[in-house]
Protein backbone atom coordinates (compact mmCIF):
# COMPACT_ATOMS: atom_id res chain seq x y z
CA UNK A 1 58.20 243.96 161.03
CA UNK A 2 59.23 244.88 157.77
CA UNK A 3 58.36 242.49 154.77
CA UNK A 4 61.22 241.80 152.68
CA UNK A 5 59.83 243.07 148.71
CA UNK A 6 62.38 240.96 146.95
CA UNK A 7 60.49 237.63 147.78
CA UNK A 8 58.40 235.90 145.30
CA UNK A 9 55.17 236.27 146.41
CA UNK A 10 52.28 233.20 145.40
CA UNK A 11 49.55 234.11 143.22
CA UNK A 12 46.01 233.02 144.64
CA UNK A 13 44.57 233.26 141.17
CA UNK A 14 43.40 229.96 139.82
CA UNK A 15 44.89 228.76 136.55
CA UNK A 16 41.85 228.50 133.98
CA UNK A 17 41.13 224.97 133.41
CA UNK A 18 42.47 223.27 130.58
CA UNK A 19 40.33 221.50 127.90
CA UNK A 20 41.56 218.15 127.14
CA UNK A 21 41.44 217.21 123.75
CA UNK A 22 39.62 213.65 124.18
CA UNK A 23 40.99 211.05 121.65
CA UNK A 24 39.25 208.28 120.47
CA UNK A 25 40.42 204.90 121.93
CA UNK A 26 42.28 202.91 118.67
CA UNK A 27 39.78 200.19 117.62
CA UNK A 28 41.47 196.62 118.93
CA UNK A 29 41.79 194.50 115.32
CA UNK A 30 42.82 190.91 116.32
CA UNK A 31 45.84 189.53 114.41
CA UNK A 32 45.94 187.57 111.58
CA UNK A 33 47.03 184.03 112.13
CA UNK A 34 49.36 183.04 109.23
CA UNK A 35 48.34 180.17 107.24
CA UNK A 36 50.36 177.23 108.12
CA UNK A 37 52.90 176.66 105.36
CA UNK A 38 52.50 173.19 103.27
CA UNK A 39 55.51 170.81 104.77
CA UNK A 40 56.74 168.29 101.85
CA UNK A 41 55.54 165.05 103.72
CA UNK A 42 59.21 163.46 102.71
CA UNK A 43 60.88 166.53 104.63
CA UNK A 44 58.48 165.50 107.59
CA UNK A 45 59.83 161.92 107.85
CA UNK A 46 63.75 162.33 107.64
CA UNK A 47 63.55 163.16 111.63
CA UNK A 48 61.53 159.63 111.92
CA UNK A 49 63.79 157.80 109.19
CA UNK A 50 67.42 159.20 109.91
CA UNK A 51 68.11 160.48 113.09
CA UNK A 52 69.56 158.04 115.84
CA UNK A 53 67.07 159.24 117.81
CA UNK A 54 63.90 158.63 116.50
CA UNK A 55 60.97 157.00 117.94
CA UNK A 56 61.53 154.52 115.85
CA UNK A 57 64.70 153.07 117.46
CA UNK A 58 62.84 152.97 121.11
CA UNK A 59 59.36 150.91 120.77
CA UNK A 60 58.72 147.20 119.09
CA UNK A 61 58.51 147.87 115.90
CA UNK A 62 55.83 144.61 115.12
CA UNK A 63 53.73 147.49 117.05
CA UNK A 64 53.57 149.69 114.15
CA UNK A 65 54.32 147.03 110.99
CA UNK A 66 52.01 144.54 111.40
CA UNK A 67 48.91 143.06 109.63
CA UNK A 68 46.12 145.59 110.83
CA UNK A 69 48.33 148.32 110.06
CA UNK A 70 48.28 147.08 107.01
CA UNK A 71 45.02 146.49 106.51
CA UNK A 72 44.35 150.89 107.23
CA UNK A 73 46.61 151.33 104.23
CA UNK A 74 44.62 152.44 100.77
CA UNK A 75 44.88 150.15 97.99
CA UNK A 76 47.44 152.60 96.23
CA UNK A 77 49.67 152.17 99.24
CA UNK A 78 49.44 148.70 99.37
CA UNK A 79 49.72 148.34 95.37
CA UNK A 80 53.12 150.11 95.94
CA UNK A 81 54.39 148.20 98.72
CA UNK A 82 53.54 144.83 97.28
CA UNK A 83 56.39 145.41 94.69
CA UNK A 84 59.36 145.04 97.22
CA UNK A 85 57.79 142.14 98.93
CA UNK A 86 59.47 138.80 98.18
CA UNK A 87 57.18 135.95 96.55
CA UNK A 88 56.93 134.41 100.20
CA UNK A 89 55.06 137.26 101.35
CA UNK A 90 52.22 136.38 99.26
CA UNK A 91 49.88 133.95 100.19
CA UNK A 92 49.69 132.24 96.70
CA UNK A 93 53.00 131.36 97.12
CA UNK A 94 54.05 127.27 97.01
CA UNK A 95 57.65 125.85 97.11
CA UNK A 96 59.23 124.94 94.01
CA UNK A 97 62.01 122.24 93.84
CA UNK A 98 64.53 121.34 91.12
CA UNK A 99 63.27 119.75 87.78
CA UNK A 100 65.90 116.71 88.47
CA UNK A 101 63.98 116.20 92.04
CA UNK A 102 62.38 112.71 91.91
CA UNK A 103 58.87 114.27 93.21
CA UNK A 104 58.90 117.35 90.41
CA UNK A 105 56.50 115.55 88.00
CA UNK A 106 54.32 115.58 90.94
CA UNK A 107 54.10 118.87 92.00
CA UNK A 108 53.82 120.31 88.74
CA UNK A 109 50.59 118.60 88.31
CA UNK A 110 48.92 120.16 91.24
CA UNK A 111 46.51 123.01 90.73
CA UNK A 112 47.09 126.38 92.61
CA UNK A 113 44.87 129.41 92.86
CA UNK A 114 46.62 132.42 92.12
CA UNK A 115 45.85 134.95 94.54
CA UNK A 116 47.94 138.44 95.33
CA UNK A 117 46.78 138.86 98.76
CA UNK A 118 49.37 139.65 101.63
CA UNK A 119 49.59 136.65 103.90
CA UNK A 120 49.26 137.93 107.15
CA UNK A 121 51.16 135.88 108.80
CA UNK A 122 54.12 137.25 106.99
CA UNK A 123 54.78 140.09 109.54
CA UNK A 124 55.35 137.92 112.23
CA UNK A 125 57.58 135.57 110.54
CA UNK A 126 61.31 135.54 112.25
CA UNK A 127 63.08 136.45 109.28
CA UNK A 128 60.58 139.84 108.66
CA UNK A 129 61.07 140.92 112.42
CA UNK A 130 64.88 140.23 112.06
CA UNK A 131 65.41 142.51 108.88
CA UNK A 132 62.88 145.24 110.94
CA UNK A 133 65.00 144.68 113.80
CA UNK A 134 68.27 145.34 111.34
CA UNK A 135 66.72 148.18 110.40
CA UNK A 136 66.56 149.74 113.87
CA UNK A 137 70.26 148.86 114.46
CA UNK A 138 70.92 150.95 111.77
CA UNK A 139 68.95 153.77 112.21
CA UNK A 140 70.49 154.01 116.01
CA UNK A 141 73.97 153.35 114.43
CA UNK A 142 73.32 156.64 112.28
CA UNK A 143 73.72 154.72 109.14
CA UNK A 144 70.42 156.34 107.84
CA UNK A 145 71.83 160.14 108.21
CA UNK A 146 73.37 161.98 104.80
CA UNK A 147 76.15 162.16 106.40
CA UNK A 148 76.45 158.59 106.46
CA UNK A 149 75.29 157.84 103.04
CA UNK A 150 77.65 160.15 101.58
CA UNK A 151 80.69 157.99 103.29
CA UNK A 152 79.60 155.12 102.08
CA UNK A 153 78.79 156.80 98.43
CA UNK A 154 82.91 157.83 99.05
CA UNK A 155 83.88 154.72 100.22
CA UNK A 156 82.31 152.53 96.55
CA UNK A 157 84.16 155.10 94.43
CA UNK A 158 87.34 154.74 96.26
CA UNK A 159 87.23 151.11 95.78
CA UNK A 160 85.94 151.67 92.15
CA UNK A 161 88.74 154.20 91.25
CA UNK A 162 91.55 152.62 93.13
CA UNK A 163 92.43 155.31 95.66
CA UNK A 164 91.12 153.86 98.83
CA UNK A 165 93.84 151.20 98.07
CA UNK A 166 95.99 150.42 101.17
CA UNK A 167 99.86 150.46 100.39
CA UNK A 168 101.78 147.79 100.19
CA UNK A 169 102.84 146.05 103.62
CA UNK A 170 106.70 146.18 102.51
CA UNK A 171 106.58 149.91 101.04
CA UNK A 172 105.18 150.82 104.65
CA UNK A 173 107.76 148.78 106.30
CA UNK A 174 110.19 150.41 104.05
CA UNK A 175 109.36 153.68 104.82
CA UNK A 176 108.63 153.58 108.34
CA UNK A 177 112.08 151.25 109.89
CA UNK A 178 114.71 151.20 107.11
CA UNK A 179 116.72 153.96 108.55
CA UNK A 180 115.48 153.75 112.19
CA UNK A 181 116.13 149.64 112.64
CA UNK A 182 117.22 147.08 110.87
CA UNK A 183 114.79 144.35 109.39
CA UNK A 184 113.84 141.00 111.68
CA UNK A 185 115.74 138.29 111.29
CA UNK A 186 113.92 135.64 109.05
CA UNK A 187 113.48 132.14 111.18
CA UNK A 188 114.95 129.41 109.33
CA UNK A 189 111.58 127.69 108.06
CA UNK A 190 110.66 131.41 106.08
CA UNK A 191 114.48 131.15 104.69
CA UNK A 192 114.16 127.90 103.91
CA UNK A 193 110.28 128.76 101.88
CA UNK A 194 111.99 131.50 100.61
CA UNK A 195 114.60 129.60 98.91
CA UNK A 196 112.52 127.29 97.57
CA UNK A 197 110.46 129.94 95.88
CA UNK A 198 113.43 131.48 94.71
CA UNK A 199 113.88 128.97 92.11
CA UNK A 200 110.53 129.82 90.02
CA UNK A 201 111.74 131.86 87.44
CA UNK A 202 109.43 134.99 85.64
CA UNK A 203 108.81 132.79 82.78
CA UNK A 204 107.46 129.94 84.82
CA UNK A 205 104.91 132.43 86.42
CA UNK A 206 103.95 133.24 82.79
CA UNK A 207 103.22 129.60 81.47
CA UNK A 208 100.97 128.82 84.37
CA UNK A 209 98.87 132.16 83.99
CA UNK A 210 100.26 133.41 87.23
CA UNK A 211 101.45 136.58 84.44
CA UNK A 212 98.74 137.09 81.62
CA UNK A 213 98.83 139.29 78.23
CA UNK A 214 97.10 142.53 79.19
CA UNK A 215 98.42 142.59 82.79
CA UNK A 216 99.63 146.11 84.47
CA UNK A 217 103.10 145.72 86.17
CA UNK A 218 103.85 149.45 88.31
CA UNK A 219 107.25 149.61 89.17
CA UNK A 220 108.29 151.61 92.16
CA UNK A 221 111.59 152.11 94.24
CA UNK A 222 112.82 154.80 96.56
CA UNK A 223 116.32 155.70 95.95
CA UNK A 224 117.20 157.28 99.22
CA UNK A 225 120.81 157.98 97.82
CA UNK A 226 119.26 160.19 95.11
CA UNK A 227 116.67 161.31 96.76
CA UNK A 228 114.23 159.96 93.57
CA UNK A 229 111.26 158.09 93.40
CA UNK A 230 110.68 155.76 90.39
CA UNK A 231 107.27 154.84 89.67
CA UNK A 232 106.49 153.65 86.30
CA UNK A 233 104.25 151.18 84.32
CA UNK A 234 104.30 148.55 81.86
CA UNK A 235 102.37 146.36 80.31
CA UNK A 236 102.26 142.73 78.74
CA UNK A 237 101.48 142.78 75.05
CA UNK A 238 102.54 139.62 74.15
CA UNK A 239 103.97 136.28 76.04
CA UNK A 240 106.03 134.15 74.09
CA UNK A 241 104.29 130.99 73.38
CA UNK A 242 107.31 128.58 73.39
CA UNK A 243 110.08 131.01 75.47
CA UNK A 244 107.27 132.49 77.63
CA UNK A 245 109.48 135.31 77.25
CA UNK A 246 107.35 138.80 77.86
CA UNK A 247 107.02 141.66 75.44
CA UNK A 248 106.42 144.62 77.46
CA UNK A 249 105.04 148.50 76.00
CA UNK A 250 106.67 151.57 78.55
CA UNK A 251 106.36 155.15 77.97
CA UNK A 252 110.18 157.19 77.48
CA UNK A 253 111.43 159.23 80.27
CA UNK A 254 110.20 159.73 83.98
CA UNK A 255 106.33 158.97 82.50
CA UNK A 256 104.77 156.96 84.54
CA UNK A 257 101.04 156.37 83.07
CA UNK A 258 100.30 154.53 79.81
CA UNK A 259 98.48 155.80 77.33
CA UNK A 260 94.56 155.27 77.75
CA UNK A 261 94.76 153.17 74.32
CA UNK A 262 97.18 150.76 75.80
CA UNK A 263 95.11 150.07 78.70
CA UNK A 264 91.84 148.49 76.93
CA UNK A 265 91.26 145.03 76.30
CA UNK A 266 92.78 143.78 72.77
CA UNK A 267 95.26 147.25 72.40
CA UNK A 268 96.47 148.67 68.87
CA UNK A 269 99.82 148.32 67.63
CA UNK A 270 101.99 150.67 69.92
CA UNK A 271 103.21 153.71 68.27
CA UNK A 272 106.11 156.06 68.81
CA UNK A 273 107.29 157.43 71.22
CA UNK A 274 106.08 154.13 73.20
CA UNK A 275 108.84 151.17 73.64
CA UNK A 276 109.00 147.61 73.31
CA UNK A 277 111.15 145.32 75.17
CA UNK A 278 111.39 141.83 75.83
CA UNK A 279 112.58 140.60 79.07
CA UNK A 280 112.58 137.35 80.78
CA UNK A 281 113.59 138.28 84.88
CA UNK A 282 112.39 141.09 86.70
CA UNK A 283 115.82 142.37 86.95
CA UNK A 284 115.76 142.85 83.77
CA UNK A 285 113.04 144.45 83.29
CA UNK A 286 113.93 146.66 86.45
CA UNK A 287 117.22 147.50 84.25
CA UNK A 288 115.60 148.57 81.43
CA UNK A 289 112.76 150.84 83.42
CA UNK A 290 115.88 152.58 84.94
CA UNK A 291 117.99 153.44 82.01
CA UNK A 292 115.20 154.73 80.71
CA UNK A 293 114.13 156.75 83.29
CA UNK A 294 117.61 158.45 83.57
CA UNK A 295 119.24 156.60 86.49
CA UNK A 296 122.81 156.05 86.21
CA UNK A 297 123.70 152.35 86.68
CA UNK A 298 126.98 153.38 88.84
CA UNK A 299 124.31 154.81 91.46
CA UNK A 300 121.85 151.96 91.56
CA UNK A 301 122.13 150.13 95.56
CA UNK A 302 121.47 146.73 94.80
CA UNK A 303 117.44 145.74 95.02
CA UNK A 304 114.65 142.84 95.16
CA UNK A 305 113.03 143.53 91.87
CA UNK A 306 110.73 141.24 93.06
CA UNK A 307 109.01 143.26 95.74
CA UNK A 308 109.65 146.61 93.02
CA UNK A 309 106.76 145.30 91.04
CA UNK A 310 103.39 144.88 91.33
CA UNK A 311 100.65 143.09 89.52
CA UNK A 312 97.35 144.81 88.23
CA UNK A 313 94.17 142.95 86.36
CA UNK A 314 91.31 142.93 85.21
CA UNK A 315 88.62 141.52 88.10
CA UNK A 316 86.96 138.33 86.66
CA UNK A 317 87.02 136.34 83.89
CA UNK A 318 85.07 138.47 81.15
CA UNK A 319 87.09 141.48 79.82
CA UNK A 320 83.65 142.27 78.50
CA UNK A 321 81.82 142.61 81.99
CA UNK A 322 84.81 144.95 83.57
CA UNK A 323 84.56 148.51 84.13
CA UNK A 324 87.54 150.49 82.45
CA UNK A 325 87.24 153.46 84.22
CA UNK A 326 89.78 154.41 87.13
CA UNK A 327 93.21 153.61 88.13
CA UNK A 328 94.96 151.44 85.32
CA UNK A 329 92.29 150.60 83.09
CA UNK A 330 89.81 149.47 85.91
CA UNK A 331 92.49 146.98 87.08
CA UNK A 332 92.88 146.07 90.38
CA UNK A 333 95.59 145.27 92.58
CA UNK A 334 96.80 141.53 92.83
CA UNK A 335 100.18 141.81 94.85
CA UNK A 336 104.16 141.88 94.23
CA UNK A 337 105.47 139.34 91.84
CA UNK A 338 107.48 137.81 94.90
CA UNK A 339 104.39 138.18 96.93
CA UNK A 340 102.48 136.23 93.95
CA UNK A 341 105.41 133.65 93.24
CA UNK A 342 105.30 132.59 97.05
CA UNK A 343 101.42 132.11 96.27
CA UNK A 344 102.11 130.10 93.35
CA UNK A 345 104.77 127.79 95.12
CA UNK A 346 102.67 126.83 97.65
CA UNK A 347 99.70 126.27 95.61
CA UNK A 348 100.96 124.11 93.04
């Protein structure tokens, strides 16, 4: 048999043995741990303090605020608390009645040691645990989150400014059914009050202080026919002491605001281009605010000035005490003179 030449044939020599190159084994370092980061202790607490679901909001909270906790407190801690504690806290503390009290000669006469020291029983009095107790209601509410405190920072400088103020009921009724229905029918004891309340004039709302000097009146009516809303504002400079007649300051045109000077207790003498007028009806007053606004009288739907004007005054007594910032001179809204003249009528 005849071996075929063309196949490979195997070698039997060995292959010479390869050195291996030996490396060294890398030296095992252990890793650094990385120094714990200092946490602001206040950062630490929010969790505890705001969320709804803190710790705080699950357990009796006369376990953790009581008198051997706060005995483990350091003096500074104590010294720092002490200040929003209320004189009953303290044990020092005695009753005090009136100086026109038949036994007040008496107890003024009886020696007490003065003495700065917690009482301890002050933690477990009921009105302590109920104000803790508040406090948990409000931390589970969420009214403890940013979030929270930043509506109710919103909500105090809406009411401050005058925008959180609701509109008024008629304007909304107004709006929302005077082209879709037709207005209730009044029962005859509201017709009859109605009537009756009719007959108080604008001047008699002026001699009994129901309308004072330095009072806002904002005018506003929707002409649907012109497709205009007025809005403008006046306000009382003088009232007639005899006629009770008012003298009122408006700005010319479609202006609605007065100027800031206007709007301060005890104003300057107006200057041009502001108006005087003197008017003793709100219809007339709601005659003069048109023509000079621009509305022709030939397109003017007959109207309740009445409900077309609104007060706006000073809160409180003391001009001195009120804030002048925000809408109208810090003024606030009192009501619609026929919303104020039915107050009157019935109060009188």
């Amino acid at each position: 048999m005849v071996e075929n030449s063309s196949a490979p044939r195997r070698s039997n020599r060995k292959p010479k043995p390869t050195q291996r190159e030996s490396t060294p084994a890398a030296e095992h370092v252990p890793a650094k741990r990385k120094a714990k980061e200092d946490v602001d202790s206040a950062q630490q607490l929010r969790p505890l303090l705001q969320n709804s679901k803190s710790r705080l909001t699950k357990m009796d909270i006369s376990d953790l605020i009581n008198a051997n906790s706060w005995q483990m407190l350091s003096p500074e801690s104590q010294s720092r608390l002490t200040a929003l504690l209320p004189p009953t806290a303290f044990s020092s503390f005695k009753p005090s009645i009136g100086q026109d009290h038949p036994a007040a000669v008496d107890s003024m006469n009886v020696d007490s040691k003065e003495s700065d020291s917690v009482d301890s029983s002050f933690f477990s009095d009921s009105h302590f645990l109920a104000a803790a107790h508040t406090f948990q209601d409000h931390l589970f509410s969420g009214w403890m989150s940013d979030a929270h405190v930043e509506k109710v920072k919103k909500y105090e400088q809406g009411i401050r400014d005058g925008t959180l103020a609701a509109p008024w009921k008629d304007e909304v009724w107004e709006r929302d059914n005077a082209k879709d229905e037709p207005p209730p029918a009044l029962s005859q004891s509201s017709q009859a009050r109605a009537g009756e309340a009719a007959e108080l004039k604008l001047v008699d709302l002026a001699k009994n202080s129901v309308l004072r000097e330095g009072d806002v009146l904002a005018y506003k009516r929707n002409f649907s026919n012109l497709n205009v809303v007025v809005e403008k504002d006046v306000i009382i400079q003088r009232i007639d002491p005899r006629t009770h007649s008012l003298t009122i300051l408006i700005e010319p045109g479609t202006t609605r605001d007065l100027p800031a000077h206007l709007l301060i207790p005890g104003p300057s003498e107006p200057s041009a281009p502001t108006r005087s007028m003197t008017i003793t009806s709100p219809s007339q007053l709601e005659n003069g605010l048109l023509d000079v606004y621009g509305i022709d009288r030939t397109t003017r739907p007959n109207g309740n000035a009445w409900k077309s004007l609104t007060l706006w005054r000073w809160p409180g007594d003391s001009l001195e005490l009120n804030s002048l910032d925000g809408q109208r001179g810090g003024r606030q809204i009192h009501g619609t003179l026929f919303y104020l003249r039915a107050c009157y009528y019935e109060d009188r």
